[in-house]
N, C-alpha and C. Protein backbone atom coordinates (compact mmCIF):
# COMPACT_ATOMS: atom_id res chain seq x y z
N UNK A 1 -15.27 4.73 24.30
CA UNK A 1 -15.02 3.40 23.79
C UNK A 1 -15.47 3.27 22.33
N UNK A 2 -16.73 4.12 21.79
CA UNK A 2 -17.10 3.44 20.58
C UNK A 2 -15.86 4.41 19.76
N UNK A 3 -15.38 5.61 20.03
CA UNK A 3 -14.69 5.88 19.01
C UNK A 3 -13.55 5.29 18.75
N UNK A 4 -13.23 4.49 19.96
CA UNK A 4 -11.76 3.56 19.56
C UNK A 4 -12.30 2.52 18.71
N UNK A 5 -13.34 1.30 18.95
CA UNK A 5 -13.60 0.56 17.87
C UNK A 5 -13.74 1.02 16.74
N UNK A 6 -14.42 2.03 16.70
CA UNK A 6 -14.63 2.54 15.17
C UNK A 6 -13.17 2.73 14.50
N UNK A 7 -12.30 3.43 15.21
CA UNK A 7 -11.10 3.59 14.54
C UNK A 7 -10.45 2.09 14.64
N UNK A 8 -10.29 1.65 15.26
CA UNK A 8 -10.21 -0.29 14.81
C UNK A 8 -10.63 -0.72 14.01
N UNK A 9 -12.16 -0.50 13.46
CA UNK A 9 -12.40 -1.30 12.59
C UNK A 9 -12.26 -0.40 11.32
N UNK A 10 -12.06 1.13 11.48
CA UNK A 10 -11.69 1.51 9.92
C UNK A 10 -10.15 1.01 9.51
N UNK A 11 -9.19 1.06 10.57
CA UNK A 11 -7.83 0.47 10.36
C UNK A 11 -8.19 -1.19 9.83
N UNK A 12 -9.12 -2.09 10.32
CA UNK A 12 -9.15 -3.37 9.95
C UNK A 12 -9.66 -3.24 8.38
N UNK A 13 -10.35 -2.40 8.02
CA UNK A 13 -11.10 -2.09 6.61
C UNK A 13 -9.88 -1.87 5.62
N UNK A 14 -9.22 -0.96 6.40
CA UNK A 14 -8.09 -0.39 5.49
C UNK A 14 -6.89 -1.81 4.93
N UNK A 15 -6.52 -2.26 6.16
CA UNK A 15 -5.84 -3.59 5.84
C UNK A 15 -6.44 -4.35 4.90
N UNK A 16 -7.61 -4.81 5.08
CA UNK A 16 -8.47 -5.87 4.28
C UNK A 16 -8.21 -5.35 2.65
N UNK A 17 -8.59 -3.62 3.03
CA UNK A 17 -8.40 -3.29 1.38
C UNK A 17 -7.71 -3.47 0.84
N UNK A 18 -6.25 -3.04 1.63
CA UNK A 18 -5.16 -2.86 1.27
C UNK A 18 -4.64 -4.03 0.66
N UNK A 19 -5.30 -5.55 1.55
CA UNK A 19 -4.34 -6.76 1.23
C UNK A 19 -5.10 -7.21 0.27
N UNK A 20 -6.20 -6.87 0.01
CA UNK A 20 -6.78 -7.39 -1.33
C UNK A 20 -6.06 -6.81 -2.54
N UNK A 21 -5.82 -5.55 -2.54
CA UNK A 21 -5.18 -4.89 -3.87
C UNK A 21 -3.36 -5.52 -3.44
N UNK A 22 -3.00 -5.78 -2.59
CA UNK A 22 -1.83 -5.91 -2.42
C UNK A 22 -1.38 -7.41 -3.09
N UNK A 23 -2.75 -8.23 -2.59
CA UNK A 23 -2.90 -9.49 -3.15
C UNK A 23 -3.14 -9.91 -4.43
N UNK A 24 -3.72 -9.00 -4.96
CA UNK A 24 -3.44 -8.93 -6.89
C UNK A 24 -2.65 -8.88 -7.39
N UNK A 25 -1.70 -7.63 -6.71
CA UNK A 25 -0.58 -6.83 -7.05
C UNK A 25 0.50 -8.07 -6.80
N UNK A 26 0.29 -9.23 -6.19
CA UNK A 26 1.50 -10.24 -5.39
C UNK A 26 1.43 -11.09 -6.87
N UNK A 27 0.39 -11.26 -7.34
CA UNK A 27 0.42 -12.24 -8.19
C UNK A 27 0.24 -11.70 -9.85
N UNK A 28 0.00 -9.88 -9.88
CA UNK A 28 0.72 -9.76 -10.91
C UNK A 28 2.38 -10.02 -10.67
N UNK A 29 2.85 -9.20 -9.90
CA UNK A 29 4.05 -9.37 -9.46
C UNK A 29 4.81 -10.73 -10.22
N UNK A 30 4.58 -11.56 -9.44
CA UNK A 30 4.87 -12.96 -9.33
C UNK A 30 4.59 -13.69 -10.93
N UNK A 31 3.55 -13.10 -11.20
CA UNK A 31 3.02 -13.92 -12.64
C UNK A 31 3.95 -13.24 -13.94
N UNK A 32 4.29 -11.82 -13.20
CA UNK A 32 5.02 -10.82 -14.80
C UNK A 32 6.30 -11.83 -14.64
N UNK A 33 6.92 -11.82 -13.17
CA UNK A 33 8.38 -12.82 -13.04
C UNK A 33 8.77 -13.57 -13.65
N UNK A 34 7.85 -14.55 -13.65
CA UNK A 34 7.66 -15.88 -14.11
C UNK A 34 8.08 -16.07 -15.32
N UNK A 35 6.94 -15.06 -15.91
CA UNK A 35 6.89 -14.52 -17.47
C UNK A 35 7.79 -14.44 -18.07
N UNK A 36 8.58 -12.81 -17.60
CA UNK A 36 9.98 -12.58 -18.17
C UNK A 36 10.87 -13.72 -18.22
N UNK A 37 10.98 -14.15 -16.98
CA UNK A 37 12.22 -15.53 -16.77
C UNK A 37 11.76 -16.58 -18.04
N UNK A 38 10.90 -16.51 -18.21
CA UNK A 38 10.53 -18.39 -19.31
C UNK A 38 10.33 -17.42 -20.52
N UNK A 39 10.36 -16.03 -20.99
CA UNK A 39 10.91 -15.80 -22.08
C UNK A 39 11.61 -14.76 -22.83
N UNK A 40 12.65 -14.74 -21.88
CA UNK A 40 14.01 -13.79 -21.97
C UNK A 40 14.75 -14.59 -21.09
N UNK A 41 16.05 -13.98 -21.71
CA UNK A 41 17.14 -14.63 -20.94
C UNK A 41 18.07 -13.45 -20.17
N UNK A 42 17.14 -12.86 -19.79
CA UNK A 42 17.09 -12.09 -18.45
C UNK A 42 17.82 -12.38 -17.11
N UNK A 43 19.08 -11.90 -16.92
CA UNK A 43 18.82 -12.24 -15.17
C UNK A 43 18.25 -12.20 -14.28
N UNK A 44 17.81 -12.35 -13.29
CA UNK A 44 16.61 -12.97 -12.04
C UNK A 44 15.99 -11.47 -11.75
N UNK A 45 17.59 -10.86 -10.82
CA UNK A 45 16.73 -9.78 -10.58
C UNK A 45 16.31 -8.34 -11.66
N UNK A 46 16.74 -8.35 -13.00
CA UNK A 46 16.11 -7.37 -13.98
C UNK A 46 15.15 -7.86 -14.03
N UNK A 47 14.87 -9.65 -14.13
CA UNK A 47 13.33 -9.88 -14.40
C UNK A 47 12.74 -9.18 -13.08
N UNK A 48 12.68 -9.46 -11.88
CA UNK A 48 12.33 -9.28 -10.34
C UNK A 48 11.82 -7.85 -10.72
N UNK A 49 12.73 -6.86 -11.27
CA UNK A 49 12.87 -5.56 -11.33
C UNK A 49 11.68 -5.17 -12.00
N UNK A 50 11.56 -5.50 -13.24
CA UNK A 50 10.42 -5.11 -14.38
C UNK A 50 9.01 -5.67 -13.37
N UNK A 51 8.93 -6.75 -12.91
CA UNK A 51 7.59 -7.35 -12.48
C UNK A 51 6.95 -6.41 -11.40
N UNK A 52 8.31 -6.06 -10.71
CA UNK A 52 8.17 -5.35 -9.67
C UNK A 52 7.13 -3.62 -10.26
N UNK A 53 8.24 -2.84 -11.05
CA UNK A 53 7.42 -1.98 -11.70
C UNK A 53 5.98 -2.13 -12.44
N UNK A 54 5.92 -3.38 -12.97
CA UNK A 54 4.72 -3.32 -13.19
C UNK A 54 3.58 -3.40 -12.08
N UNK A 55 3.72 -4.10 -11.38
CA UNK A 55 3.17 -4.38 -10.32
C UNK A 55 2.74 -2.98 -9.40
N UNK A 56 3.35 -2.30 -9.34
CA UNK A 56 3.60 -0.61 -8.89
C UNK A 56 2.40 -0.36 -9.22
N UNK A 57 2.82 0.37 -10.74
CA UNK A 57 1.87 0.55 -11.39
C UNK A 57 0.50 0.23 -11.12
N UNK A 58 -0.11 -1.07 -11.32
CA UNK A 58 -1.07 -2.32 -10.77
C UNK A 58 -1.39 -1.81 -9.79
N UNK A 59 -0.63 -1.72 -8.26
CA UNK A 59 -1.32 -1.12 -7.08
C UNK A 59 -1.37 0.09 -6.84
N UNK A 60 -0.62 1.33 -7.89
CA UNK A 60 -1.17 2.76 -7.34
C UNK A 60 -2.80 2.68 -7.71
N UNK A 61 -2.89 2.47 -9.08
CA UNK A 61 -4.21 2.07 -9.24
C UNK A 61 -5.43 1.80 -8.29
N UNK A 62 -5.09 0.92 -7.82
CA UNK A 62 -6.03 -0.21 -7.21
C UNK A 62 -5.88 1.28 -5.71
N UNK A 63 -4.83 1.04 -5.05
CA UNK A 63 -4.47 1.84 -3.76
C UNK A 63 -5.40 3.18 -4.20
N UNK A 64 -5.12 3.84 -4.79
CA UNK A 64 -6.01 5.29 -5.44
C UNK A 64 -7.87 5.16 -5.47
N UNK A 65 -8.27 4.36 -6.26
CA UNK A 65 -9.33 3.82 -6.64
C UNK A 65 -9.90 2.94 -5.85
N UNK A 66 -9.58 2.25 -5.01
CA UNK A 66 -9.93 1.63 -3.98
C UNK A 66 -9.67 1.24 -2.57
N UNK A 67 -8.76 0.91 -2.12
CA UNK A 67 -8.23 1.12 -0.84
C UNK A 67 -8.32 2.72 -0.43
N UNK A 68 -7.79 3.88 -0.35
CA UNK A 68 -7.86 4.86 -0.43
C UNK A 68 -8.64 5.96 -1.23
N UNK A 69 -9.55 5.11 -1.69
CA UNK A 69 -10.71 6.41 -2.26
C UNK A 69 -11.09 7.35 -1.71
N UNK A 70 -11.01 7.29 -0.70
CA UNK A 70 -12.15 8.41 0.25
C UNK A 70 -10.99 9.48 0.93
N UNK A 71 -9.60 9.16 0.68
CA UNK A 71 -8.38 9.92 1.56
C UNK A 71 -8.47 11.21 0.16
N UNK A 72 -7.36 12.39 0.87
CA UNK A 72 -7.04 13.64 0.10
C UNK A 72 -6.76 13.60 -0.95
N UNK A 73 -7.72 13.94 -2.14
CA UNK A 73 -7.25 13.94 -3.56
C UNK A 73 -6.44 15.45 -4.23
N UNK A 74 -6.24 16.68 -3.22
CA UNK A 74 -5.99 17.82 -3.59
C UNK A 74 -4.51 17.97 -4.20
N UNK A 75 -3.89 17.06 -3.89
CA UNK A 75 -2.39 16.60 -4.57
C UNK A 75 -2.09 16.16 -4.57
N UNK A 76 -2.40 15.78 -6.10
CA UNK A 76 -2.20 14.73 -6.62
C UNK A 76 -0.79 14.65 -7.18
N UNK A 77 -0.38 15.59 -7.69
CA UNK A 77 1.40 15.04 -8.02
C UNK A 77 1.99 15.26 -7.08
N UNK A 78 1.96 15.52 -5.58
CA UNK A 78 2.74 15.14 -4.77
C UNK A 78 2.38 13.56 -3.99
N UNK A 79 0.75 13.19 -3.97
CA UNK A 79 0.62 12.47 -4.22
C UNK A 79 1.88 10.91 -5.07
N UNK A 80 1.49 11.34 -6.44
CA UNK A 80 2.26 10.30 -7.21
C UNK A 80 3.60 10.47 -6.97
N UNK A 81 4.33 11.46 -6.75
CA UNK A 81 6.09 11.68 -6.46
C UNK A 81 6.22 10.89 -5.08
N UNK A 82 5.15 11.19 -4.28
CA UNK A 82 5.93 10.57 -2.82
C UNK A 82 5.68 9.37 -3.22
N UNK A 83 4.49 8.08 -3.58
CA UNK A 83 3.97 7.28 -3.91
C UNK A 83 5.18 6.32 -4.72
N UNK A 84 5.79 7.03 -5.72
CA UNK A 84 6.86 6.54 -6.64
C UNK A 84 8.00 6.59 -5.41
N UNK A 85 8.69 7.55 -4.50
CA UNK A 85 9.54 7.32 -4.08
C UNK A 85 9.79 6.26 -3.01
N UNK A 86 8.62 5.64 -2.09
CA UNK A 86 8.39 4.78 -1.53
C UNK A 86 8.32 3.41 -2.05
N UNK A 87 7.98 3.93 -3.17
CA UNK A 87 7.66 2.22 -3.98
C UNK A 87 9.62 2.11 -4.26
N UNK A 88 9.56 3.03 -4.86
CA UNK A 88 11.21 3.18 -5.26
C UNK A 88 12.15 2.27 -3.70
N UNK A 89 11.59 2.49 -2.39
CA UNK A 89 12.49 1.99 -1.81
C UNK A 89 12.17 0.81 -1.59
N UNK A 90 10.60 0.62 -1.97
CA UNK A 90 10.54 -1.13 -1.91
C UNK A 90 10.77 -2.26 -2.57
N UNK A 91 10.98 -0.87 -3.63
CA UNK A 91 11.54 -2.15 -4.56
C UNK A 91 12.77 -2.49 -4.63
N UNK A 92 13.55 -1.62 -3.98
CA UNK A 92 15.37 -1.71 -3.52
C UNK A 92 15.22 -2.83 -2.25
N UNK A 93 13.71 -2.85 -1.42
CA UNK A 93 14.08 -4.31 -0.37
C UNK A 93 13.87 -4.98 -0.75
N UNK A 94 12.65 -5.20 -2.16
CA UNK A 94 12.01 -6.46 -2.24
C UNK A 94 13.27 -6.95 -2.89
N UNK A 95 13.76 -6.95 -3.33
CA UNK A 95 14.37 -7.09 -4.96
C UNK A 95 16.14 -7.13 -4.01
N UNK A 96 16.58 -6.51 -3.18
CA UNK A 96 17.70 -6.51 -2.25
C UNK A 96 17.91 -8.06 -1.76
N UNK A 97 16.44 -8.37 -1.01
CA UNK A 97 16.26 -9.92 -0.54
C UNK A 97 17.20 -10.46 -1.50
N UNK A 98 16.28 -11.03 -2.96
CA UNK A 98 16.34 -11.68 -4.36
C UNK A 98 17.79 -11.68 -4.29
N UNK A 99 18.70 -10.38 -4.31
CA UNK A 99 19.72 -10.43 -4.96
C UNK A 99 20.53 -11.13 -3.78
N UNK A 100 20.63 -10.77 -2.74
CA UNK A 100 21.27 -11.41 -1.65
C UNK A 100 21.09 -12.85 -1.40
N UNK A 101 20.11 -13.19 -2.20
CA UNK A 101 19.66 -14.79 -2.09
C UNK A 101 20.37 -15.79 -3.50
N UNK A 102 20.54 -14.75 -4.13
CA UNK A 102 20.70 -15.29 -5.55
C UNK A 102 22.43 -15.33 -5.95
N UNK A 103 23.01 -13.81 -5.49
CA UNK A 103 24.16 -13.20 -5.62
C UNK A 103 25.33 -13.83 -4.60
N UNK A 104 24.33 -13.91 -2.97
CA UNK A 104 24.92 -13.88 -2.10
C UNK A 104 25.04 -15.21 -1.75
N UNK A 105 24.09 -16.45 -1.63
CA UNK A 105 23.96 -17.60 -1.23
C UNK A 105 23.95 -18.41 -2.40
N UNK A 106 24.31 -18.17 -3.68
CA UNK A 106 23.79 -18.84 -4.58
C UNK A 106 22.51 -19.82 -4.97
N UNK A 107 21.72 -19.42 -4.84
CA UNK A 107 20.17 -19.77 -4.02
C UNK A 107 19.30 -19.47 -5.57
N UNK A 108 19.64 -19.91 -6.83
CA UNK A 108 19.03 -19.50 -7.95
C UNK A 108 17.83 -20.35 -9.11
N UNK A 109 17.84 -21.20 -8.19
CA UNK A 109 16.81 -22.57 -8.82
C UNK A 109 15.38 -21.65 -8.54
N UNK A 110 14.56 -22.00 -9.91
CA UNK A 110 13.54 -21.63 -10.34
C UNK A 110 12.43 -21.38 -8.93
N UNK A 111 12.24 -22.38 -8.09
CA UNK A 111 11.72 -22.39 -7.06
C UNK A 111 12.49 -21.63 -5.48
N UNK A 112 13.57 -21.39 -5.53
CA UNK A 112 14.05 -20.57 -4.18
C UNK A 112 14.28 -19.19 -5.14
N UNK A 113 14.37 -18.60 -6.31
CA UNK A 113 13.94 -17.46 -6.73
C UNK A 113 12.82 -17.00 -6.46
N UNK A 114 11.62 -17.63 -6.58
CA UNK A 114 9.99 -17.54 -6.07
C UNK A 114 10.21 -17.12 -4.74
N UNK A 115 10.68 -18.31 -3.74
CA UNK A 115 10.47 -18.33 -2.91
C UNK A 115 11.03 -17.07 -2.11
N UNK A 116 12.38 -16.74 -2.58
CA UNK A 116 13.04 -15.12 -2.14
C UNK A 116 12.20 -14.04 -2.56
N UNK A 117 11.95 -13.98 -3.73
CA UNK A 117 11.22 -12.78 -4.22
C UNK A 117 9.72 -12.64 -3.30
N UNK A 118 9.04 -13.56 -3.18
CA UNK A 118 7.73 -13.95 -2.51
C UNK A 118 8.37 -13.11 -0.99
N UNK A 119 9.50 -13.40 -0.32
CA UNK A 119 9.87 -12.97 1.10
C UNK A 119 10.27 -11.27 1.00
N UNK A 120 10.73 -11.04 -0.25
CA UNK A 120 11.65 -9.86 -0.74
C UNK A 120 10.25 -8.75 -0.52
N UNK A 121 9.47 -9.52 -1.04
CA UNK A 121 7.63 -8.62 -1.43
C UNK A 121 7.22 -8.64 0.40
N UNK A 122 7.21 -9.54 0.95
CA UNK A 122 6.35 -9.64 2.29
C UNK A 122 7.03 -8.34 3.36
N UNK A 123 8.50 -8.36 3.42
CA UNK A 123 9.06 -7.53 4.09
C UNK A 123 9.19 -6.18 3.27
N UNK A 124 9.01 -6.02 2.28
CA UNK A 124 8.94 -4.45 1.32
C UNK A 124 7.18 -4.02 1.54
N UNK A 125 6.34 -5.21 1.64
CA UNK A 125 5.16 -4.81 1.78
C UNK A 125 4.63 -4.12 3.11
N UNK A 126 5.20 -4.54 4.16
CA UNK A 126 5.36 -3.59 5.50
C UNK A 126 5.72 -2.34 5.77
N UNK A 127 6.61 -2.08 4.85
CA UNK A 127 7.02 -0.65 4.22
C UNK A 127 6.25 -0.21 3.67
N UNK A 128 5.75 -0.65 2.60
CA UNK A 128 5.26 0.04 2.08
C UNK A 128 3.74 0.45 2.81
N UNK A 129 3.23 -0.07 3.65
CA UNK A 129 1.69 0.18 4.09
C UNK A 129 2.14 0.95 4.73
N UNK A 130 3.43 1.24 5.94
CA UNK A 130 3.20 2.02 6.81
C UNK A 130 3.26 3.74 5.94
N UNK A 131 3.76 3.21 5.28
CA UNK A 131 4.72 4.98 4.28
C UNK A 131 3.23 5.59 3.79
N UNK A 132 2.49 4.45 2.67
CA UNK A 132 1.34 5.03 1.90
C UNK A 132 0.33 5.75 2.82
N UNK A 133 0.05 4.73 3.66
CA UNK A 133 -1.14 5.51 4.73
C UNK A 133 -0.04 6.46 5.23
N UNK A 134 1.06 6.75 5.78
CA UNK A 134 1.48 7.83 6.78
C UNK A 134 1.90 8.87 5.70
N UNK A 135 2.29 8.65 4.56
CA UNK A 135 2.44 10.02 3.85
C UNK A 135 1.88 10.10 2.11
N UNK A 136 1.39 9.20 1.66
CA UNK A 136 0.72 9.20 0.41
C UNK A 136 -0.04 9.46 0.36
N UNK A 137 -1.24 8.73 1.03
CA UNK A 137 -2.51 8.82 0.71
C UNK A 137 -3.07 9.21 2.24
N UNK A 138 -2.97 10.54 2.35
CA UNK A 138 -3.42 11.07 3.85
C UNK A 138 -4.61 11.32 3.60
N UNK A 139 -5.58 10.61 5.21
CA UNK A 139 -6.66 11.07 5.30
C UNK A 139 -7.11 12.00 5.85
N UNK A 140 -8.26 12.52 5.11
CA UNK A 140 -8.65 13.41 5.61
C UNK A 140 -9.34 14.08 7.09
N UNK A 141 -9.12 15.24 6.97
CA UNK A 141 -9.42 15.45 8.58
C UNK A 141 -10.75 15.29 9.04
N UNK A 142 -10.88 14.75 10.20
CA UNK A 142 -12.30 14.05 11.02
C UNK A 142 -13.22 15.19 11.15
N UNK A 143 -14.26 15.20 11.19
CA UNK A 143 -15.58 16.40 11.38
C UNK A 143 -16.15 15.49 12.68
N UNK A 144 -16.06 16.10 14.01
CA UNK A 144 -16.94 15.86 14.56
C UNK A 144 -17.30 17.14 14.93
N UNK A 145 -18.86 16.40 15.58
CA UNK A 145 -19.83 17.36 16.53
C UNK A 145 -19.84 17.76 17.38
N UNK A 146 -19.60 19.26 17.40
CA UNK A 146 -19.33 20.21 18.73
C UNK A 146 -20.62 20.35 19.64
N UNK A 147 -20.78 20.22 20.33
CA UNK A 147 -22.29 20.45 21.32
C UNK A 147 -22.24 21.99 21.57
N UNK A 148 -23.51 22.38 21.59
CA UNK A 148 -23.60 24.22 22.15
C UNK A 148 -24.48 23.76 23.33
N UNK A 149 -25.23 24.75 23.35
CA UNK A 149 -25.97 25.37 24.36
C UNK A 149 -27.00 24.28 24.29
N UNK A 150 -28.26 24.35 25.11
CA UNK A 150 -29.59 23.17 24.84
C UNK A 150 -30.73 24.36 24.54
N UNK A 151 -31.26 24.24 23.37
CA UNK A 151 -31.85 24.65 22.23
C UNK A 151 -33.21 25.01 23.42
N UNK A 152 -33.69 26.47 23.43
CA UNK A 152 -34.94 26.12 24.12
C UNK A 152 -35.69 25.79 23.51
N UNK A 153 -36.79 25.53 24.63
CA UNK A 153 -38.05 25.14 24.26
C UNK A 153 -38.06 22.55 23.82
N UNK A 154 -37.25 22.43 23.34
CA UNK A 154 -37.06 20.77 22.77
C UNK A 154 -35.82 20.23 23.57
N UNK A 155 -35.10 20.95 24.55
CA UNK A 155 -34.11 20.33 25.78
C UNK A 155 -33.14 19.17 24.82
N UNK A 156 -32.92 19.36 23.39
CA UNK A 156 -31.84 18.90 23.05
C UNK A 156 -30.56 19.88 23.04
N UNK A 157 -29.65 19.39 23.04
CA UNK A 157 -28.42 20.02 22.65
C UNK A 157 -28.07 20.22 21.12
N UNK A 158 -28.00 21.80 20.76
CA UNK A 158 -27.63 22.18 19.21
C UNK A 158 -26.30 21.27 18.75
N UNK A 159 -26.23 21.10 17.79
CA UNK A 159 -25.34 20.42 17.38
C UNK A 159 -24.50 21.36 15.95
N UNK A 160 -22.94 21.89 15.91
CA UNK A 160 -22.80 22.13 14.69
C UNK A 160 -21.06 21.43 14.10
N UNK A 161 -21.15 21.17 12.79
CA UNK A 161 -20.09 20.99 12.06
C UNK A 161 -18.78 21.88 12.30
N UNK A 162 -17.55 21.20 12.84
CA UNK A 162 -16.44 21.68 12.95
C UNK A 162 -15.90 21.21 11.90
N UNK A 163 -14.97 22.12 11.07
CA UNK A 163 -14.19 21.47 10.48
C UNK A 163 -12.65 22.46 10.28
N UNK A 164 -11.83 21.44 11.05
CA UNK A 164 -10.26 22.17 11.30
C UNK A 164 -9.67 23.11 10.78
């Protein structure tokens, strides 16, 4: 039982991290948008597009350095290639939403742009957590303690480091 909580609560750690850097990343996101739109005369989704990349950027960072500090640093440019290609597809959903909202429903007032892009990010952001943890930022393999024999003479059991 305790090793299932423990792995519960490192998965709850990981989320928390995750949505904190994810939660920066929402409102660079959102704030670069804004930006571009009130000063360029940009269409919605090139603005969507750029905020989006920046925003990338913003959370490999954060994802590397904090959420995932402690996962496999031994490759690192496969690392950043898979990292870019995942983001690459989230930003084809986040930004897919936008255009289908904008293109498709004519749905382009300052406030249902937000409001798509904001939905475009929530459903690309599901993607993207499952991809980073399952193939970006892999953790590393578990060390537990193998039991031997019981040590004479102190009737504990030796204890030594496995590692896969």
């Amino acid at each position: 039982m305790e090793r299932g909580s423990s792995g519960l609560r490192r998965l709850f750690q990981e989320v928390a991290k995750f949505g904190a850097v994810g939660g920066a990343g929402l409102l660079v996101n959102l704030g670069v948008f804004n930006l571009v739109r009130a000063v360029t005369d940009l269409p919605v989704v090139r603005a969507s597009v750029i905020a989006t990349i920046v925003a990338i950027i913003f959370n490999y960072i954060g994802f590397r350095y904090f959420t995932y500090r402690d996962r496999d640093k031994s490759g690192r440019t496969r690392e950043m290639s898979l990292f870019l290609v995942f983001s690459v597809v989230g930003l084809v959903i986040e930004n897919g939403v936008l255009y289908t909202a904008t293109y498709g429903f004519g749905w382009d007032s300052p406030l249902q742009s937000n409001i798509f892009k904001f939905l475009g990010i929530g459903v690309a952001t599901l993607f993207r957590f499952w991809s980073y943890r399952t193939w970006v930022f892999r953790a590393l393999p578990v060390r537990e303690p193998v039991t031997g024999p019981v040590a004479k003479g102190d009737g504990r059991p030796r204890t030594k480091q496995r590692v896969p």
